[in-house]
N, C-alpha and C. Protein backbone atom coordinates (compact mmCIF):
# COMPACT_ATOMS: atom_id res chain seq x y z
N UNK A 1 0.83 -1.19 0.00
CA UNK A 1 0.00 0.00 0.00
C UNK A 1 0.87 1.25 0.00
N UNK A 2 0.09 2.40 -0.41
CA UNK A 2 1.02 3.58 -0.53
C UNK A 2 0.95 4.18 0.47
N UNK A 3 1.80 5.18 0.55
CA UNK A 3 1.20 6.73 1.50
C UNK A 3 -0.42 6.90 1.34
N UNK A 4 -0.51 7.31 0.24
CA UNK A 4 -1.65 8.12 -0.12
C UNK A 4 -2.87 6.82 0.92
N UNK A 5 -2.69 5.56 0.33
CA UNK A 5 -3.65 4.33 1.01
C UNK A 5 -3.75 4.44 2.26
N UNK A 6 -2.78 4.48 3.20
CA UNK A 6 -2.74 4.46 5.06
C UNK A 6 -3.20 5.59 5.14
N UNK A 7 -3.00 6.67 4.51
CA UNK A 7 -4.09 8.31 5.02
C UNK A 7 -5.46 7.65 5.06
N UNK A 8 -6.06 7.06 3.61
CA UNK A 8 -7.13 7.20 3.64
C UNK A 8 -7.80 5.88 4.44
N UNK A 9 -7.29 4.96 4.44
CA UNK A 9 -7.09 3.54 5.34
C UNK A 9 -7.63 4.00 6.80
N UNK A 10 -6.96 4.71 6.96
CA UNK A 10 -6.78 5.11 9.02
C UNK A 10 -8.19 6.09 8.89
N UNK A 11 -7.89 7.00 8.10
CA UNK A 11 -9.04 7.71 8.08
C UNK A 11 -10.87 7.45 8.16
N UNK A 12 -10.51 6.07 7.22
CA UNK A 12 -11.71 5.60 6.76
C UNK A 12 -12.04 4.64 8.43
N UNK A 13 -11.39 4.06 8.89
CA UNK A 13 -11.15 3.13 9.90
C UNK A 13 -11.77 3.88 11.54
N UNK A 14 -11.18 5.08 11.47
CA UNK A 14 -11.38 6.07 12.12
C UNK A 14 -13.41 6.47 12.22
N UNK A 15 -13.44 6.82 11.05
CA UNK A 15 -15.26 6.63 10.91
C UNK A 15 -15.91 5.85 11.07
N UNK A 16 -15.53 4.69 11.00
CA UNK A 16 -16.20 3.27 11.14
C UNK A 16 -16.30 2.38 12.63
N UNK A 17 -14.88 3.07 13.05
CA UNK A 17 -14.66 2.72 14.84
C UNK A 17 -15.68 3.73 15.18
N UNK A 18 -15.98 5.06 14.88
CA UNK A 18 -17.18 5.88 15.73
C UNK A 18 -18.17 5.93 15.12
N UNK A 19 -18.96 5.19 14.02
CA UNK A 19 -20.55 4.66 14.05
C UNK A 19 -20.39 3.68 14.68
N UNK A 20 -19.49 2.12 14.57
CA UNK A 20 -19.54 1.25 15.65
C UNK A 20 -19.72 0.83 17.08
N UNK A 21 -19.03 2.15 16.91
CA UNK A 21 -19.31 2.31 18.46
C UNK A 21 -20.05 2.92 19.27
N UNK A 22 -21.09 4.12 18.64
CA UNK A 22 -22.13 4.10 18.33
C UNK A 22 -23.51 3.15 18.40
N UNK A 23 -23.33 2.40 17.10
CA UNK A 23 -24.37 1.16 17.09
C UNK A 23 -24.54 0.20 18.40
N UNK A 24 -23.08 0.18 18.78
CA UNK A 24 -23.14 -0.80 19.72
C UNK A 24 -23.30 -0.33 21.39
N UNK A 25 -23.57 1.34 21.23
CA UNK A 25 -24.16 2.28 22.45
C UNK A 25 -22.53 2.32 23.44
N UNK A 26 -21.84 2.25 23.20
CA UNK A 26 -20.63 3.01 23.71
C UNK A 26 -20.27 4.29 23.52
N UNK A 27 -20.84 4.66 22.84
CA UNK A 27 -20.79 6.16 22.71
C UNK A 27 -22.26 6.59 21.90
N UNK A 28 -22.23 8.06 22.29
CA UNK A 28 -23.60 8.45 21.27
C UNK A 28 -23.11 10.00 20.68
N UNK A 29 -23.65 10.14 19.61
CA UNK A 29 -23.60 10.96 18.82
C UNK A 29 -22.99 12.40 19.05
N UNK A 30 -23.18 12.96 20.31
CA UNK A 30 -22.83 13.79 20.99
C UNK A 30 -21.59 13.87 22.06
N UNK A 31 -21.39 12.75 21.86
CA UNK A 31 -19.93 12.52 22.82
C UNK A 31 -18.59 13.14 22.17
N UNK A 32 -17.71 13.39 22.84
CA UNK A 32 -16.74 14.26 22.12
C UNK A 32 -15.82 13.39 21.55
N UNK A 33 -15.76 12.05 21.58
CA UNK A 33 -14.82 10.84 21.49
C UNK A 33 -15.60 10.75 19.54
N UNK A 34 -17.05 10.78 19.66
CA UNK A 34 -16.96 10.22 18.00
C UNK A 34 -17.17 11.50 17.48
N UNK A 35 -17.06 12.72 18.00
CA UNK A 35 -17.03 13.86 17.13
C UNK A 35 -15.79 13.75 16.52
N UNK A 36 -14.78 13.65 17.65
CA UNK A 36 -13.44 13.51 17.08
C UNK A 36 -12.95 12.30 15.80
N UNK A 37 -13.58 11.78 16.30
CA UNK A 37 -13.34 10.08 14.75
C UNK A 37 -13.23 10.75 14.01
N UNK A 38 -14.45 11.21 14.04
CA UNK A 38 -15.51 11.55 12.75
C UNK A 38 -14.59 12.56 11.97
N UNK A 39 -14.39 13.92 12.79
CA UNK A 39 -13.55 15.03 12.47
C UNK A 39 -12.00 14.44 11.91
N UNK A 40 -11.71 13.73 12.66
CA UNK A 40 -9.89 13.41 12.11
C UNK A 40 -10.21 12.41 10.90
N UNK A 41 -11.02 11.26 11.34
CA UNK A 41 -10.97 10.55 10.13
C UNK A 41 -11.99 10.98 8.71
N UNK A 42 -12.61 12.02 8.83
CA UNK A 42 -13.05 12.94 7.57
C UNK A 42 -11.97 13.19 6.98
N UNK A 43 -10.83 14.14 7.78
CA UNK A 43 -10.04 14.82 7.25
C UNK A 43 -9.02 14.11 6.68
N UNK A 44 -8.57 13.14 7.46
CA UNK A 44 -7.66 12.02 7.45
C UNK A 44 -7.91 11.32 5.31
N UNK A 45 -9.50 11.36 5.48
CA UNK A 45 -9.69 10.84 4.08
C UNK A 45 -9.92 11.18 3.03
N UNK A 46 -10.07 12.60 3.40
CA UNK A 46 -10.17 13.85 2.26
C UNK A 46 -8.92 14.25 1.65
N UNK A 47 -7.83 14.59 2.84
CA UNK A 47 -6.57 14.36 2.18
C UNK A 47 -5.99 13.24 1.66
N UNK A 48 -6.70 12.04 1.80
CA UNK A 48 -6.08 10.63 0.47
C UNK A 48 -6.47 10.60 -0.79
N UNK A 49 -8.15 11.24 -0.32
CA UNK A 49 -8.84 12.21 -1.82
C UNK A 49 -7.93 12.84 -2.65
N UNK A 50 -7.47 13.87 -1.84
CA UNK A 50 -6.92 14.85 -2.53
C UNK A 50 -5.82 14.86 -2.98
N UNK A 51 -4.81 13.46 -2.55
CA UNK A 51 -3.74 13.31 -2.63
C UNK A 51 -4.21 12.48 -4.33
N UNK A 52 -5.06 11.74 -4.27
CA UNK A 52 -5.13 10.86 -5.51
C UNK A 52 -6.16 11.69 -6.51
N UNK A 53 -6.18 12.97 -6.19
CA UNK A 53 -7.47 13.15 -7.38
C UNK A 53 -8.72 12.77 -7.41
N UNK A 54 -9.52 12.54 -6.62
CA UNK A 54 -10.33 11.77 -6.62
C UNK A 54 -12.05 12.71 -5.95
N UNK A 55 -12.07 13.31 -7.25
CA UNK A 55 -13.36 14.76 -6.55
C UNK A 55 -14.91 14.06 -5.70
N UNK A 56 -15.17 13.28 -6.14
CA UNK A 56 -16.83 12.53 -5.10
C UNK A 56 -15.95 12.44 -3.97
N UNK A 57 -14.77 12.02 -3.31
CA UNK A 57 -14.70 11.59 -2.03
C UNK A 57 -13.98 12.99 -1.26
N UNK A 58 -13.42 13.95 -2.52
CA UNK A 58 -13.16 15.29 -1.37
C UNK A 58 -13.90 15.72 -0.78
N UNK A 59 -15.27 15.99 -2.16
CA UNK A 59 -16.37 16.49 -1.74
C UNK A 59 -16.80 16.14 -0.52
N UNK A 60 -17.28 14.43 -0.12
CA UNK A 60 -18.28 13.59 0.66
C UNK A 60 -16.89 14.00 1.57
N UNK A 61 -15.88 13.93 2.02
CA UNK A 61 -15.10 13.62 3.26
C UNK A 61 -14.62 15.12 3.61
N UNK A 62 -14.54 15.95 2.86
CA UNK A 62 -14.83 17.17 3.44
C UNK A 62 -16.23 17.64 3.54
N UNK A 63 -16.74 17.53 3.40
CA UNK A 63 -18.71 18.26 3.86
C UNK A 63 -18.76 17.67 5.07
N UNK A 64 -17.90 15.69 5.46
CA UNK A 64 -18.35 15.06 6.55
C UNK A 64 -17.31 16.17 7.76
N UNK A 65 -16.19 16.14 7.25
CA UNK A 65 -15.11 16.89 8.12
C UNK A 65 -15.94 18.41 8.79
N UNK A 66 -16.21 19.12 7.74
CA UNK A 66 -16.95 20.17 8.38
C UNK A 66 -18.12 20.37 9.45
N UNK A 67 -19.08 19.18 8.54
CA UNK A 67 -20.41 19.01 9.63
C UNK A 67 -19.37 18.15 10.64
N UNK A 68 -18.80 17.48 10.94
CA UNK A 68 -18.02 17.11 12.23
C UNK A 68 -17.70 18.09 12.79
N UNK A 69 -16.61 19.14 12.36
CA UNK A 69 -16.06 20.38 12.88
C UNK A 69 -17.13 21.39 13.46
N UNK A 70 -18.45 21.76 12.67
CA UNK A 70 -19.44 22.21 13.56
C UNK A 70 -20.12 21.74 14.75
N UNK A 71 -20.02 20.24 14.70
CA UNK A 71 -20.52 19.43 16.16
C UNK A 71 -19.76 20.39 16.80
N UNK A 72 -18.62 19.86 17.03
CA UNK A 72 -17.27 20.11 17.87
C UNK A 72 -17.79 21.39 18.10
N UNK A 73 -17.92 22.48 17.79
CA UNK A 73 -18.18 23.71 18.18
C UNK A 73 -19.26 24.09 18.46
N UNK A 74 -20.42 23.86 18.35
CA UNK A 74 -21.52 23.61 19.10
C UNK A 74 -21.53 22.94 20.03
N UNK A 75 -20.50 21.62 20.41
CA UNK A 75 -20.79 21.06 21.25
C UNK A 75 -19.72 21.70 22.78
N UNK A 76 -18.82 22.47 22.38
CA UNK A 76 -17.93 23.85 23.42
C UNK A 76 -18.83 24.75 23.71
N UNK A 77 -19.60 25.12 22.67
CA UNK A 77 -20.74 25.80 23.00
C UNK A 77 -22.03 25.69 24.21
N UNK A 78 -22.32 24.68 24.14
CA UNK A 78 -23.14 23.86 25.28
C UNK A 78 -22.66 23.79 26.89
């Protein structure tokens, strides 16, 4: 695997550990543990996007990165 693969690898892995964990009620939606997944491994996979060219997944993994990044700040807010 390349560089570009383990960005988006970890990244993607990263999102999937915080709906999982999630589903399985270890955390909920509002917890600052899967805001963070969510937020690093968005970003984490937008830049493997971006590293390979690849415009549907900048798009989808940055829009997810942002609406993550607004939790996060709404949720300091609270």
């Amino acid at each position: 695997m390349t560089f570009d693969d383990w960005i988006g690898f970890l990244g993607v892995f990263q999102i999937l550990l915080a709906y999982l964990l999630n589903v399985l009620g270890k955390i909920h939606n509002k917890h600052l543990a899967f805001i963070l997944l969510n937020l690093v491994g968005a970003s984490m996979a937008c830049i493997a996007s971006i590293l390979i060219q690849y415009w549907p997944f900048i798009i989808l993994e940055g829009i997810w990165a942002l609406v993550s990044l607004y939790s996060l700040i709404t949720l300091k807010k609270a």
